[in-house]
N, C-alpha and C. Protein backbone atom coordinates (compact mmCIF):
# COMPACT_ATOMS: atom_id res chain seq x y z
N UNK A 1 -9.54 -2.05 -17.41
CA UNK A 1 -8.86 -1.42 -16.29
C UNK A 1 -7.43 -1.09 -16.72
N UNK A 2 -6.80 0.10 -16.45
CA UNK A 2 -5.54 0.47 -16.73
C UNK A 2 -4.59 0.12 -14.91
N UNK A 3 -3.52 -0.69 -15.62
CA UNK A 3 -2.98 -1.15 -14.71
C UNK A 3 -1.17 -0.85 -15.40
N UNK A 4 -0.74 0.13 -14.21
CA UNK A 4 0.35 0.31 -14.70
C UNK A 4 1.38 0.36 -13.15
N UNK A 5 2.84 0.25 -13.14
CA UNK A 5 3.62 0.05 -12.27
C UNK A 5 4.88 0.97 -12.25
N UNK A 6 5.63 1.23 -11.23
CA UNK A 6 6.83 1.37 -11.03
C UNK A 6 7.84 0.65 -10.02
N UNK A 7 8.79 0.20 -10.76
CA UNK A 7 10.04 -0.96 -10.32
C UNK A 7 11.25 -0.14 -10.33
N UNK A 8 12.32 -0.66 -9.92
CA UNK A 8 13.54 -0.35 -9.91
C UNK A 8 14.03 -0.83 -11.23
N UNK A 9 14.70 -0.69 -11.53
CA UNK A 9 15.37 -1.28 -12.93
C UNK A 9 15.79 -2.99 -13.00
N UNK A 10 16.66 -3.02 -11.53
CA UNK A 10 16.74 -4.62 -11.55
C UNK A 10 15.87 -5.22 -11.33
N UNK A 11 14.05 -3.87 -10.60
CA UNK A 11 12.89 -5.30 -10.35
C UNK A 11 12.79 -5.67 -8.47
N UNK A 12 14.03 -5.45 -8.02
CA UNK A 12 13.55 -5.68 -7.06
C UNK A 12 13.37 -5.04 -5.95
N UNK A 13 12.87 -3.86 -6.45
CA UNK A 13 12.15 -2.81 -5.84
C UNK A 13 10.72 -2.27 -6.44
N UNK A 14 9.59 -2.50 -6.16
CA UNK A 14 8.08 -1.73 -6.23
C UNK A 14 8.11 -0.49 -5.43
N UNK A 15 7.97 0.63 -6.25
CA UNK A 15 7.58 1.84 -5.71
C UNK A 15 5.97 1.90 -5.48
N UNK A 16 5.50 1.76 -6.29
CA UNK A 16 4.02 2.26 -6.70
C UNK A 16 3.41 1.28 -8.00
N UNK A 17 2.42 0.62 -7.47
CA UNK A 17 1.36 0.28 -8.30
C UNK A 17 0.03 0.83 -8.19
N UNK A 18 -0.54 1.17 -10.02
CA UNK A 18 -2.09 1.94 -9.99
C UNK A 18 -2.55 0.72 -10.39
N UNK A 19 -3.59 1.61 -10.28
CA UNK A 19 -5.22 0.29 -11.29
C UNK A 19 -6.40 1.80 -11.42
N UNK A 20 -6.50 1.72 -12.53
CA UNK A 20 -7.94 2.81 -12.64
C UNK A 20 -8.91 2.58 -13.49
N UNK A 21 -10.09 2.17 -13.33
CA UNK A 21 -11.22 2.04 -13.82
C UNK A 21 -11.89 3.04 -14.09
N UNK A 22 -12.23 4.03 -13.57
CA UNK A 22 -13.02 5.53 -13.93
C UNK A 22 -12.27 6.74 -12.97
N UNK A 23 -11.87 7.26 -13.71
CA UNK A 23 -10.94 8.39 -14.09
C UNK A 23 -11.46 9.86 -13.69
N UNK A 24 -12.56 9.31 -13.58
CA UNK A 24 -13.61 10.72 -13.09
C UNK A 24 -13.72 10.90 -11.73
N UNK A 25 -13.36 9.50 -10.75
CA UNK A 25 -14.40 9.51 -9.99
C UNK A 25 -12.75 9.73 -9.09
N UNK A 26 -12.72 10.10 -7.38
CA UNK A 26 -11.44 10.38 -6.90
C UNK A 26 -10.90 8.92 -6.50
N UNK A 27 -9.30 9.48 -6.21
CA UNK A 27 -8.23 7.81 -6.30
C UNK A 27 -8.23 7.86 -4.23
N UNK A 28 -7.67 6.75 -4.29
CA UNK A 28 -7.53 6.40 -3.00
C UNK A 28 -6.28 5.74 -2.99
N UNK A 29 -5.06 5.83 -2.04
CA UNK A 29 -3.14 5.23 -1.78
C UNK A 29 -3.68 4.70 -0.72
N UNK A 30 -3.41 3.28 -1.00
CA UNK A 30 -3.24 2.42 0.35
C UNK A 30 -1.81 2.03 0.25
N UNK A 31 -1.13 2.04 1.59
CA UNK A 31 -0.01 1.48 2.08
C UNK A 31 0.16 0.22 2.92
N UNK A 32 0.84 -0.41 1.85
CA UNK A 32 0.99 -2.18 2.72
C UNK A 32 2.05 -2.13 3.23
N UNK A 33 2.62 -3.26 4.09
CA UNK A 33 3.91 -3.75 4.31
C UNK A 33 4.85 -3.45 3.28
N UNK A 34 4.69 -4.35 2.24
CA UNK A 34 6.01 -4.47 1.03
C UNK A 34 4.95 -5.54 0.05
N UNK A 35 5.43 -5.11 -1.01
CA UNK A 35 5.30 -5.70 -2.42
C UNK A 35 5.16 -7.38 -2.25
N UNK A 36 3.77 -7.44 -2.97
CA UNK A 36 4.35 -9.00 -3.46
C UNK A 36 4.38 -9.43 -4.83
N UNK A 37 3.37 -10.05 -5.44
CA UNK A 37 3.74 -10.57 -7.07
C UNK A 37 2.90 -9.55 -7.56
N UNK A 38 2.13 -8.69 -7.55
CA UNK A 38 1.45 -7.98 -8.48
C UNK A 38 2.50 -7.08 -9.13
N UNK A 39 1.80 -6.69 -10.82
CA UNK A 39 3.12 -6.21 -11.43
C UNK A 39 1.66 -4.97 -12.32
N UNK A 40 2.70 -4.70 -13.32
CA UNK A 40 1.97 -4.05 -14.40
C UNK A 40 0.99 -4.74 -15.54
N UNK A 41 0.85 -6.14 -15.34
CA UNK A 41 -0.45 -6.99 -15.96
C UNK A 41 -0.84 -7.34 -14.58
N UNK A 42 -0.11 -8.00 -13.92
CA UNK A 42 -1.03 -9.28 -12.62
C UNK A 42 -1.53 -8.51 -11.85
N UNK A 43 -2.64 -9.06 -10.67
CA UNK A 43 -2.78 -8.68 -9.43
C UNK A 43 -2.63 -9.60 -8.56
N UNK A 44 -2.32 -8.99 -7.35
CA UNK A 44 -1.86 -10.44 -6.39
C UNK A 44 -3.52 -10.34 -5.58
N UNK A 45 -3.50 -11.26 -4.58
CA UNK A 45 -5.06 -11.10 -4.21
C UNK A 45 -5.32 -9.92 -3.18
N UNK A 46 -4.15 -9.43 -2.74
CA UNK A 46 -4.01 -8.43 -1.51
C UNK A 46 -4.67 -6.80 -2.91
N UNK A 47 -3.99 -6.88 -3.73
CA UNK A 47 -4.45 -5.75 -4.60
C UNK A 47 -6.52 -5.97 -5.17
N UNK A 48 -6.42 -7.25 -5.45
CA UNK A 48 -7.56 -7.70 -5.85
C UNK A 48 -8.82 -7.35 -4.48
N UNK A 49 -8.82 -7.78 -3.49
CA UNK A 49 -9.15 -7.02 -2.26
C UNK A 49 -9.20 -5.41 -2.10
N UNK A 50 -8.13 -5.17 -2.26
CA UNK A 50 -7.83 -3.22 -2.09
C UNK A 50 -8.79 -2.63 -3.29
N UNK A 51 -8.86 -3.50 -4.58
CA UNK A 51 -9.86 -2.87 -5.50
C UNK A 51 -11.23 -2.80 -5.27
N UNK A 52 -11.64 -4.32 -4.27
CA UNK A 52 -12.94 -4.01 -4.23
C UNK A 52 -13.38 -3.12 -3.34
N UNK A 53 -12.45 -3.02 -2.43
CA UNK A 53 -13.05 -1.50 -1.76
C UNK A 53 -13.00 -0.60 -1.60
N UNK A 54 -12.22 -0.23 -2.63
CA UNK A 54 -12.04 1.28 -3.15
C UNK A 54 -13.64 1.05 -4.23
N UNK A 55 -13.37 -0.02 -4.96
CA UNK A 55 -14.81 0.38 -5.87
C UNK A 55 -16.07 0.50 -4.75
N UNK A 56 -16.46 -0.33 -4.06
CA UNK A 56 -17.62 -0.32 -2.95
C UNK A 56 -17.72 1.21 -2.55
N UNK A 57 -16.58 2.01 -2.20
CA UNK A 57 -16.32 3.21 -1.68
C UNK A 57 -16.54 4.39 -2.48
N UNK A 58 -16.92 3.95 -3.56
CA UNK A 58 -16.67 5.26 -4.49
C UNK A 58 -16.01 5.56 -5.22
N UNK A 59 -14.52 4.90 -5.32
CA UNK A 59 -13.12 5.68 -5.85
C UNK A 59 -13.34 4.98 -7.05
N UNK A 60 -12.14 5.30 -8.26
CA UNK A 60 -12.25 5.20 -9.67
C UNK A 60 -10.86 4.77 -9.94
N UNK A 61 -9.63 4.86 -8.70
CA UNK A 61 -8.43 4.79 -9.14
C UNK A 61 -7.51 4.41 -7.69
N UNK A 62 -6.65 3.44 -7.70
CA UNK A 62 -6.44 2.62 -6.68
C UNK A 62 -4.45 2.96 -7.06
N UNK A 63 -3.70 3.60 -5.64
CA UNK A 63 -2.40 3.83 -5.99
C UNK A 63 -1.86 2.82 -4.97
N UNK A 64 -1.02 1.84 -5.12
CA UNK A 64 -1.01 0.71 -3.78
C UNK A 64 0.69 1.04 -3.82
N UNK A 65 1.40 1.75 -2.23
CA UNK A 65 2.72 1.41 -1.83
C UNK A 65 2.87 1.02 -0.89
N UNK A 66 4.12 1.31 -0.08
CA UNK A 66 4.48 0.04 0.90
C UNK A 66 5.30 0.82 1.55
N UNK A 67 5.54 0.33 2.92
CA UNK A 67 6.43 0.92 3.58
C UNK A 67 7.68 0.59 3.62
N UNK A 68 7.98 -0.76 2.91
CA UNK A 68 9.19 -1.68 2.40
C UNK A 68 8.69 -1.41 0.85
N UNK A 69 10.00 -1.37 -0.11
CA UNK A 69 9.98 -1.80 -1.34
C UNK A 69 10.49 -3.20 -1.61
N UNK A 70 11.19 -3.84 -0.91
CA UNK A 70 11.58 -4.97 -1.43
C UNK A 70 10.36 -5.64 -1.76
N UNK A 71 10.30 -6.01 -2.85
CA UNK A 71 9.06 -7.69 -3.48
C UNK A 71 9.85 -8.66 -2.70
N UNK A 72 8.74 -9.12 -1.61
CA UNK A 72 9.03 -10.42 -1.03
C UNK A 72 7.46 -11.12 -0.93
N UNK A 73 7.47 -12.60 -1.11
CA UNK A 73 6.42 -12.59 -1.20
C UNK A 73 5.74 -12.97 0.53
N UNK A 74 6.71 -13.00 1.65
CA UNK A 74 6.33 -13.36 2.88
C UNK A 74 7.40 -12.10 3.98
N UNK A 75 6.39 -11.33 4.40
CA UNK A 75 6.81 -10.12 5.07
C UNK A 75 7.94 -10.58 5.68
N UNK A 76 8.53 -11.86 6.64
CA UNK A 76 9.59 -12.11 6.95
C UNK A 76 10.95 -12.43 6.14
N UNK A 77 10.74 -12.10 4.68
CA UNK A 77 12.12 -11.81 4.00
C UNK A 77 12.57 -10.90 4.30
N UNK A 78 11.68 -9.62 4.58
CA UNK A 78 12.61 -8.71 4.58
C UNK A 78 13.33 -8.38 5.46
N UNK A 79 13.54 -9.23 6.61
CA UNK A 79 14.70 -9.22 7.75
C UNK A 79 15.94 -9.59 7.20
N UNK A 80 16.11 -10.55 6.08
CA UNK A 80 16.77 -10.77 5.25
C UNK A 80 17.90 -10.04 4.22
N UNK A 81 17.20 -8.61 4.09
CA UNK A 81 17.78 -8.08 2.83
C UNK A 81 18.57 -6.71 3.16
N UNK A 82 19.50 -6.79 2.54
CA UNK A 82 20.05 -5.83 2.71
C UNK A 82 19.40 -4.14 2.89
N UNK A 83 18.77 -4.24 2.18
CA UNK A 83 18.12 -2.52 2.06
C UNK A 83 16.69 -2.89 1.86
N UNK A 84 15.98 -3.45 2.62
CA UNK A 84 14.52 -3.39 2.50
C UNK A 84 13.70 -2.52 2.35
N UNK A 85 13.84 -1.34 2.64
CA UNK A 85 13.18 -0.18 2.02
C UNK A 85 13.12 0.09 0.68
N UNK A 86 13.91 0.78 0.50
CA UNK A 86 14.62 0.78 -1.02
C UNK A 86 14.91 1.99 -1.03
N UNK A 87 16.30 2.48 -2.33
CA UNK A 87 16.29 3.20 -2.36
C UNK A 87 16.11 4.54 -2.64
N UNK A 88 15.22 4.33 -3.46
CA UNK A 88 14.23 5.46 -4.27
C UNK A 88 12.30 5.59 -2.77
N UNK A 89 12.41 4.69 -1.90
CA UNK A 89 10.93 4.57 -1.87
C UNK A 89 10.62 6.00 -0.93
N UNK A 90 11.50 6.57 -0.46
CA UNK A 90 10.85 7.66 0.34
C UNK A 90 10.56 8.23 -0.90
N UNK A 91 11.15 8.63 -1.90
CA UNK A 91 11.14 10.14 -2.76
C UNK A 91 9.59 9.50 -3.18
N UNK A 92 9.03 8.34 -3.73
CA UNK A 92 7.66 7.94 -4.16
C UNK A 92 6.96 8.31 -3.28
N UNK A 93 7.07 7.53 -2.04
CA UNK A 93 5.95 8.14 -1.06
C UNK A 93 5.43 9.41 -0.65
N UNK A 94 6.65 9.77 -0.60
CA UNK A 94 6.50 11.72 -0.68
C UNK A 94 5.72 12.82 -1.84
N UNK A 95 5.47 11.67 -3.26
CA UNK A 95 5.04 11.91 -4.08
C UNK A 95 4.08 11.96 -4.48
N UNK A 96 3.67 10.59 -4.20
CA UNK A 96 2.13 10.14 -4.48
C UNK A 96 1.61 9.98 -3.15
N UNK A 97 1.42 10.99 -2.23
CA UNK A 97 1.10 11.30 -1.06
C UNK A 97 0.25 12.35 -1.36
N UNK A 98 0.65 13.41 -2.12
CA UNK A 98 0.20 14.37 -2.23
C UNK A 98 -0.95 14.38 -3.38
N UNK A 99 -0.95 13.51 -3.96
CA UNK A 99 -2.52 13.49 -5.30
C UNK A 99 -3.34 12.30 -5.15
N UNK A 100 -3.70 11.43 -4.03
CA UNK A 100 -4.50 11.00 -3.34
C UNK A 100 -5.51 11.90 -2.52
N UNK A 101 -6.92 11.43 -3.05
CA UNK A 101 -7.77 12.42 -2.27
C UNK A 101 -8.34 11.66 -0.17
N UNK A 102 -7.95 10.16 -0.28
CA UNK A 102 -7.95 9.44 0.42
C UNK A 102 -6.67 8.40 0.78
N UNK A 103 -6.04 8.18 2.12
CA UNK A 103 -4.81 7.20 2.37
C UNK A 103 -5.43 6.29 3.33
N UNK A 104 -4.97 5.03 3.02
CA UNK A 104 -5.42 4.30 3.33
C UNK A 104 -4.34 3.36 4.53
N UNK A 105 -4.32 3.58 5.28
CA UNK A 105 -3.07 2.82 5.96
C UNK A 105 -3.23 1.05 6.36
N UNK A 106 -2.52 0.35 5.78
CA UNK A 106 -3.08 -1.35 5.95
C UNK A 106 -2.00 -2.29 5.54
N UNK A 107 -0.48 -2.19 6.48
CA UNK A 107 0.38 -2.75 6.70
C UNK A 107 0.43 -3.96 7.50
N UNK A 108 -0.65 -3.82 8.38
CA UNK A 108 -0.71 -5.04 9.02
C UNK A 108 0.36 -5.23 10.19
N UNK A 109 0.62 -5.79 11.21
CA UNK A 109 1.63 -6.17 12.07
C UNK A 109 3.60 -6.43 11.11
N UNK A 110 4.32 -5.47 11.43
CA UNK A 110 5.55 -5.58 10.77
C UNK A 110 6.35 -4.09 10.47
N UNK A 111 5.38 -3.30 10.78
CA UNK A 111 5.46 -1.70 10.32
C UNK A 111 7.00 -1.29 11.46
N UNK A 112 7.14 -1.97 12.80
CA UNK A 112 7.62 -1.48 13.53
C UNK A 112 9.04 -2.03 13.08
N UNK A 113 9.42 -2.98 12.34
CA UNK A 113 10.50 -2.99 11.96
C UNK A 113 11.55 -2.34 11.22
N UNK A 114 12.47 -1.96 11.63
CA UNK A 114 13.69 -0.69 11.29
C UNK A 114 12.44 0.43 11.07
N UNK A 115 11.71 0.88 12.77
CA UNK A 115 10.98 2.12 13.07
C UNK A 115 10.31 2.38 11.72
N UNK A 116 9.89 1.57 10.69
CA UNK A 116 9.25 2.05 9.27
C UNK A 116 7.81 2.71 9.41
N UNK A 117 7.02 2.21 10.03
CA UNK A 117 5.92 3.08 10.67
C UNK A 117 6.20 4.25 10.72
N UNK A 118 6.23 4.42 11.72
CA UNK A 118 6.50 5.71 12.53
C UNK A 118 7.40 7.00 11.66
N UNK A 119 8.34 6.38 10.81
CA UNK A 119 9.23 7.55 10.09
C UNK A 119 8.06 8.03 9.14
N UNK A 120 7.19 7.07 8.65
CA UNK A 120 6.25 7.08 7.32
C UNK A 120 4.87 7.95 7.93
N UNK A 121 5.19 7.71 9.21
CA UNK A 121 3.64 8.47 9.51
C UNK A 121 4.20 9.74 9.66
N UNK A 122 5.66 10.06 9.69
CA UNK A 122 5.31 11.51 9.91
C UNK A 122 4.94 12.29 8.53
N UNK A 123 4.85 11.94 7.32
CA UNK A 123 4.28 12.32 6.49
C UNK A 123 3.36 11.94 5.53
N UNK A 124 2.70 11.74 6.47
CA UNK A 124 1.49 10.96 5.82
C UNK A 124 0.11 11.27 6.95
N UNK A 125 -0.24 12.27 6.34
CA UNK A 125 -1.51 12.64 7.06
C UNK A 125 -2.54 13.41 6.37
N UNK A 126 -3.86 12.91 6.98
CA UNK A 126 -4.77 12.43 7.25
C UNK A 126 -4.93 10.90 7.19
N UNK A 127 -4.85 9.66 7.94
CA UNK A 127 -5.32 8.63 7.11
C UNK A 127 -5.75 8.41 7.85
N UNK A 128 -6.39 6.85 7.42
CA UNK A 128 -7.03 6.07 7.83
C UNK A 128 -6.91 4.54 7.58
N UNK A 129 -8.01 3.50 8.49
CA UNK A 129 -7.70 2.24 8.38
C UNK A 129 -8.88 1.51 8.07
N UNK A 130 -8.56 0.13 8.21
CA UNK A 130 -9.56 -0.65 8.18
C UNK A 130 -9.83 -1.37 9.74
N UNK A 131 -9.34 -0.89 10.72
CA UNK A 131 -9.46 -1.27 12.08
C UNK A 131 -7.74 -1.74 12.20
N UNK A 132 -7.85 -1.47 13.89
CA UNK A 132 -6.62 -2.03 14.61
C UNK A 132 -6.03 -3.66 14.56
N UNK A 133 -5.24 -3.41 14.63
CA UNK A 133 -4.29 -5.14 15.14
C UNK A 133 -4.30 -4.95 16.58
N UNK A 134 -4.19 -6.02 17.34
CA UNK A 134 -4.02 -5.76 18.87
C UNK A 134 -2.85 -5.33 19.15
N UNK A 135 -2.16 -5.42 18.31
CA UNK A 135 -0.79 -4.41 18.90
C UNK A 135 -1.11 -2.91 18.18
N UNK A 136 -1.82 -2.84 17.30
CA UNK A 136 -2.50 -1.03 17.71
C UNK A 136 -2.59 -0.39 16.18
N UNK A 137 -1.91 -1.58 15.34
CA UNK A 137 -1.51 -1.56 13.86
C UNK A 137 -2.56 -1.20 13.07
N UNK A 138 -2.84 -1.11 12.20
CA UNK A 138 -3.81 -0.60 10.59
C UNK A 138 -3.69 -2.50 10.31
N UNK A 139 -4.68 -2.77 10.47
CA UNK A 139 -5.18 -4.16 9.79
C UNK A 139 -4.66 -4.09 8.05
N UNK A 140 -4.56 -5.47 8.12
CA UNK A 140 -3.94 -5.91 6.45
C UNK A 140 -5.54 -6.15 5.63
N UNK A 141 -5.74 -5.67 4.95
CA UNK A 141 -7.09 -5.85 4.43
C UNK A 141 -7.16 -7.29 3.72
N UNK A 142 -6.35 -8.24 3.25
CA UNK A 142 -6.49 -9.48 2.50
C UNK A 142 -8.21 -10.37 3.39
N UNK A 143 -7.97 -10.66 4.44
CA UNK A 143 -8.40 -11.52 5.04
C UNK A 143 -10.10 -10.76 6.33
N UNK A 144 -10.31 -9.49 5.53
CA UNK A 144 -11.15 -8.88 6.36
C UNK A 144 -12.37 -8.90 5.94
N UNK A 145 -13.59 -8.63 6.32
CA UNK A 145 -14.67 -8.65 5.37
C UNK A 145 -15.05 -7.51 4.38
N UNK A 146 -15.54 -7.72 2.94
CA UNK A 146 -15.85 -6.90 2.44
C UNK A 146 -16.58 -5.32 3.09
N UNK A 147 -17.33 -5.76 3.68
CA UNK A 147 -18.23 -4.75 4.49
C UNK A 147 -17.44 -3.46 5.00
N UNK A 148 -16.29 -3.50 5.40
CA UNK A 148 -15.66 -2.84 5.87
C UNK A 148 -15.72 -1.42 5.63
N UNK A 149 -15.47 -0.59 6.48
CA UNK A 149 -15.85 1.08 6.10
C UNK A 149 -13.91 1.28 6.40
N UNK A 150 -13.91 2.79 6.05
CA UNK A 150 -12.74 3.60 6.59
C UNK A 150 -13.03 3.99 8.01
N UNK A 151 -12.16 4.34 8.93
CA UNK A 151 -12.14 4.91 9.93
C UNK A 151 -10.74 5.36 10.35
N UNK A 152 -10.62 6.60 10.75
CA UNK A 152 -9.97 7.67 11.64
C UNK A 152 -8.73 6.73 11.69
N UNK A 153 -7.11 6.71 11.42
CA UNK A 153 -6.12 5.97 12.33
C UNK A 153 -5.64 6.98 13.53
């Protein structure tokens, strides 16, 4: 598997992590919350998850960003940090938005903090989820069952 990354220089910013196994077949961008330990060797288990169902699904190539760049490893740091977004992460998203044949939306409950949702959905369309949060969110895929299909957000 080719597993490659983009960081900020000091690191503590994740723009974009791939993973591609077959190259032939089309990629799928899921969007999490924010970064945790997966890098350009590791996977964290939230990526390890996102692979198996992109493979179950068909896809050959897995682009994983975030609606936060800060690497934290517990979504409540980033109330913490000065610039939790980051400052390069719109120009990525805007980027690798556009050569995804599938988006995957799966932030989980947290999106609504400093309105990050909502600015991100306005360019980001067509997607989809793995089902709602009761507050109305794109489910975090870590903890869901394999089985899972895409559907409509």
């Amino acid at each position: 598997m080719d597993r490659t990354a983009s960081f900020s220089c000091c690191r503590r910013y994740r723009y974009a992590l791939w993973r591609a196994w077959d190259k032939e077949l089309p990629s799928i961008l899921v969007f999490g919350l924010n970064p945790s330990t997966a890098d350009e060797r590791v996977d964290d288990a939230t990526t390890r998850k996102c692979i198996g169902y992109a493979k179950s699904w068909g896809f050959g190539e897995l682009c994983m960003v975030n609606l936060f760049a800060a690497v934290a490893k517990r979504p409540i740091e980033l109330r913490d940090m000065d610039e939790p977004v980051g400052p390069q992460n719109d120009v990525w998203l805007k980027r690798v938005t556009l050569k995804h044949e599938v988006t995957l939306a799966a932030w989980g409950n947290g999106g609504e903090y400093l309105d990050r949702a909502a600015e991100v959905l306005r360019f980001i369309k067509p997607l989809y989820c793995l089902g709602k949060t009761v507050c109305g969110n794109p489910i975090h895929p870590l903890y869901q069952p394999s089985s899972l299909n895409l559907v409509a957000l």
